[in-house]
C-alpha atoms as a PDB file:
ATOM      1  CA  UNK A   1      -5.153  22.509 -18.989  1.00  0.00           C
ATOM      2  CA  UNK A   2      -4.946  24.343 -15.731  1.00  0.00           C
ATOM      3  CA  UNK A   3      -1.394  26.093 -16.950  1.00  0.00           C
ATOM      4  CA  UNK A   4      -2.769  27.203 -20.627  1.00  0.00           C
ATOM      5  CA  UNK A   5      -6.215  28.170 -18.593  1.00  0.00           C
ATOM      6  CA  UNK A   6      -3.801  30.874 -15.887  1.00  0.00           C
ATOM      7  CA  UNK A   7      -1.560  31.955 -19.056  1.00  0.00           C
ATOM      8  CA  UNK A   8      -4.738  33.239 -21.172  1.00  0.00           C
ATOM      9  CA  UNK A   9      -6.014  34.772 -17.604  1.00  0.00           C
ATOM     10  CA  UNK A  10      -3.067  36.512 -17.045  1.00  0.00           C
ATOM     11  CA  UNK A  11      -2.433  37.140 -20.832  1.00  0.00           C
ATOM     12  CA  UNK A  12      -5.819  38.665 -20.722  1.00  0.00           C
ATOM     13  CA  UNK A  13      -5.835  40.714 -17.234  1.00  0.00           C
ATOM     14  CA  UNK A  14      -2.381  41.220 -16.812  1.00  0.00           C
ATOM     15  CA  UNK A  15      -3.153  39.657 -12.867  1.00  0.00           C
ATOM     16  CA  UNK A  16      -1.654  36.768 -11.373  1.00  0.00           C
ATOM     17  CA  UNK A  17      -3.498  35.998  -8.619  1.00  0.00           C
ATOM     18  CA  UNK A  18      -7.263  36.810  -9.959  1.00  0.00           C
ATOM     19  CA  UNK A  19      -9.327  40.273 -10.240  1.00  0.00           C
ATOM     20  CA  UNK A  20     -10.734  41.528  -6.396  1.00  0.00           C
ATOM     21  CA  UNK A  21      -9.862  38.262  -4.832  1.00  0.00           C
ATOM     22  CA  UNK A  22     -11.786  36.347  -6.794  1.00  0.00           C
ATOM     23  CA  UNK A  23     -10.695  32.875  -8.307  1.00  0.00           C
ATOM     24  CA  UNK A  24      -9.987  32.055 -11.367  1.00  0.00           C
ATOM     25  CA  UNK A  25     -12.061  30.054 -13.377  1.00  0.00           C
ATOM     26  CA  UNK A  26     -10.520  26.665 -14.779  1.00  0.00           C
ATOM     27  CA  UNK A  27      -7.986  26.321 -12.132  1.00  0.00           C
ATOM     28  CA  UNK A  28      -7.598  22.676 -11.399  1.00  0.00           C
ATOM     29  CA  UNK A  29      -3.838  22.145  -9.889  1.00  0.00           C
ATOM     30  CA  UNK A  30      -5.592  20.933  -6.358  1.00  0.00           C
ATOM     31  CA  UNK A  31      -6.452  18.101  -8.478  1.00  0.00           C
ATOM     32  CA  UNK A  32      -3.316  16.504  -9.655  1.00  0.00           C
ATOM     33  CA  UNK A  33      -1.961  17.217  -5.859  1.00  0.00           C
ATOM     34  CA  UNK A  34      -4.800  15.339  -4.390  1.00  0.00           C
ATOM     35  CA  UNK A  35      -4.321  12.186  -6.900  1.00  0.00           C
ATOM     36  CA  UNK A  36      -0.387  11.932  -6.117  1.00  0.00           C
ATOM     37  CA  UNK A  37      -1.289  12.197  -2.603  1.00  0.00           C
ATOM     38  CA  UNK A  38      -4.249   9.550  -2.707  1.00  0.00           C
ATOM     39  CA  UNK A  39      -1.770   6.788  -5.113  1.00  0.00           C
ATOM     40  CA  UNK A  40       1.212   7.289  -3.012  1.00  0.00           C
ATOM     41  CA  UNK A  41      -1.226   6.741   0.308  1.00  0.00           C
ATOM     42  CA  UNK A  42      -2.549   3.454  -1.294  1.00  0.00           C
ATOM     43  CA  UNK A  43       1.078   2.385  -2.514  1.00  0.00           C
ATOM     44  CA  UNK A  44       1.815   3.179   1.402  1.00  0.00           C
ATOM     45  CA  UNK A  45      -0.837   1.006   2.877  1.00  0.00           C
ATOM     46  CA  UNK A  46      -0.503  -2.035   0.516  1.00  0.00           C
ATOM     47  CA  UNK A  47       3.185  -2.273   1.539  1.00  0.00           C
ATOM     48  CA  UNK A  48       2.740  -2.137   5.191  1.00  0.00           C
ATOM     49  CA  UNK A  49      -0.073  -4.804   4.459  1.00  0.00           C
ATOM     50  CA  UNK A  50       2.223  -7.213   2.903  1.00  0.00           C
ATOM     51  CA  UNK A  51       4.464  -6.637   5.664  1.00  0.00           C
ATOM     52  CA  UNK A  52       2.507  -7.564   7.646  1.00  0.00           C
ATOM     53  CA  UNK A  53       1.374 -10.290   6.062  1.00  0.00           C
ATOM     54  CA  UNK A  54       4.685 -12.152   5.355  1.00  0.00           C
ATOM     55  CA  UNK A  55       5.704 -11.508   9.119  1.00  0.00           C
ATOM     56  CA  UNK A  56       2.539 -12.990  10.193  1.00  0.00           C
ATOM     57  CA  UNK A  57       3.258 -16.263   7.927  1.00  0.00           C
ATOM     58  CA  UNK A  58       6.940 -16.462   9.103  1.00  0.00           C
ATOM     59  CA  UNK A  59       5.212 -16.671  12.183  1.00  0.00           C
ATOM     60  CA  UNK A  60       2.963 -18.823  11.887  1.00  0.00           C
ATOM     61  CA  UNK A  61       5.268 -21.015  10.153  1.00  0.00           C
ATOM     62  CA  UNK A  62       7.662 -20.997  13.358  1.00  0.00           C
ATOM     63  CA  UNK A  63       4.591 -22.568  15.072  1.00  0.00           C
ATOM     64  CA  UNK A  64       4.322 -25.978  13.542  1.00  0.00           C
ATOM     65  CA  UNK A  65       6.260 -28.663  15.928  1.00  0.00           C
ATOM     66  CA  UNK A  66       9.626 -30.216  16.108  1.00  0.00           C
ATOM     67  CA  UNK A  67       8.524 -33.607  16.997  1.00  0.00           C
ATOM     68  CA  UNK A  68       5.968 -35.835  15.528  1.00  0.00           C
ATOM     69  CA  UNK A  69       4.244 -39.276  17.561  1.00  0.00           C
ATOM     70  CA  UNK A  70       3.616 -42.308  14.972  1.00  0.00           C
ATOM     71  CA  UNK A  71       1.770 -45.132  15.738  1.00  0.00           C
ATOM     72  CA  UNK A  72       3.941 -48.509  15.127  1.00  0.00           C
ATOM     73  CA  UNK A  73       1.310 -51.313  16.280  1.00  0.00           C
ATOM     74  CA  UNK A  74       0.014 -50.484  19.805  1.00  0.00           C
ATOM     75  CA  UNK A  75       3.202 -48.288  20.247  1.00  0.00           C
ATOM     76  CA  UNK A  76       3.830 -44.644  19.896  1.00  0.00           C
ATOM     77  CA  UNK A  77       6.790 -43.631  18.993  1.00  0.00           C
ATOM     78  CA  UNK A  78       8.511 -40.044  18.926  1.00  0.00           C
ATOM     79  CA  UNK A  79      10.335 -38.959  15.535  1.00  0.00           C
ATOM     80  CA  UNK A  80      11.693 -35.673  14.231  1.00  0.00           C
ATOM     81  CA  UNK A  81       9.022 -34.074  11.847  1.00  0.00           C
ATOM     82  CA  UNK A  82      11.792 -33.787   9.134  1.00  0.00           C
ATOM     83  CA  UNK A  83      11.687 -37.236   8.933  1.00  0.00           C
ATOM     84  CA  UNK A  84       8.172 -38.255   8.458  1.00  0.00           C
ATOM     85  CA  UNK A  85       7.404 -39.404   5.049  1.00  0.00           C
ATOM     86  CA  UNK A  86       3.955 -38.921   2.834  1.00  0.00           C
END
């Protein structure tokens, strides 16, 4: 709306940039500019969240033990977690 808005200004006045400095009226292309800039900023800072978050959970994940202790009777015993069974 903003373009057909300027073409019937200047159409009308023969001036591009408005009469005595003054604006012109309907002029809205700030607008669109401002929503790019506001969707591209939240597409920004969700992917730098999930970034995040998956380096966090490799992390974490790097965390959990190598060995596990099971109880056999009165004796403990020391087993490699990829073998302990539900």
């Amino acid at each position: 709306m903003s373009v057909v808005n300027y073409a019937l200004y200047y159409w009308q006045t023969g001036s591009i940039w408005g009469i005595g400095g003054m604006g012109i009226d309907g002029m809205y292309f700030e607008t669109s500019a401002l929503l790019l800039t506001f969707v591209s900023l939240g597409k920004f800072l969700e992917t730098r969240a999930k970034s995040k978050t998956s380096k966090a959970i490799s992390q974490l994940m790097s965390l959990s033990p190598q060995k596990a202790m099971i109880q056999r009777g009165d004796k403990l015993e020391s087993i490699q977690r990829d073998l302990i069974q539900v």
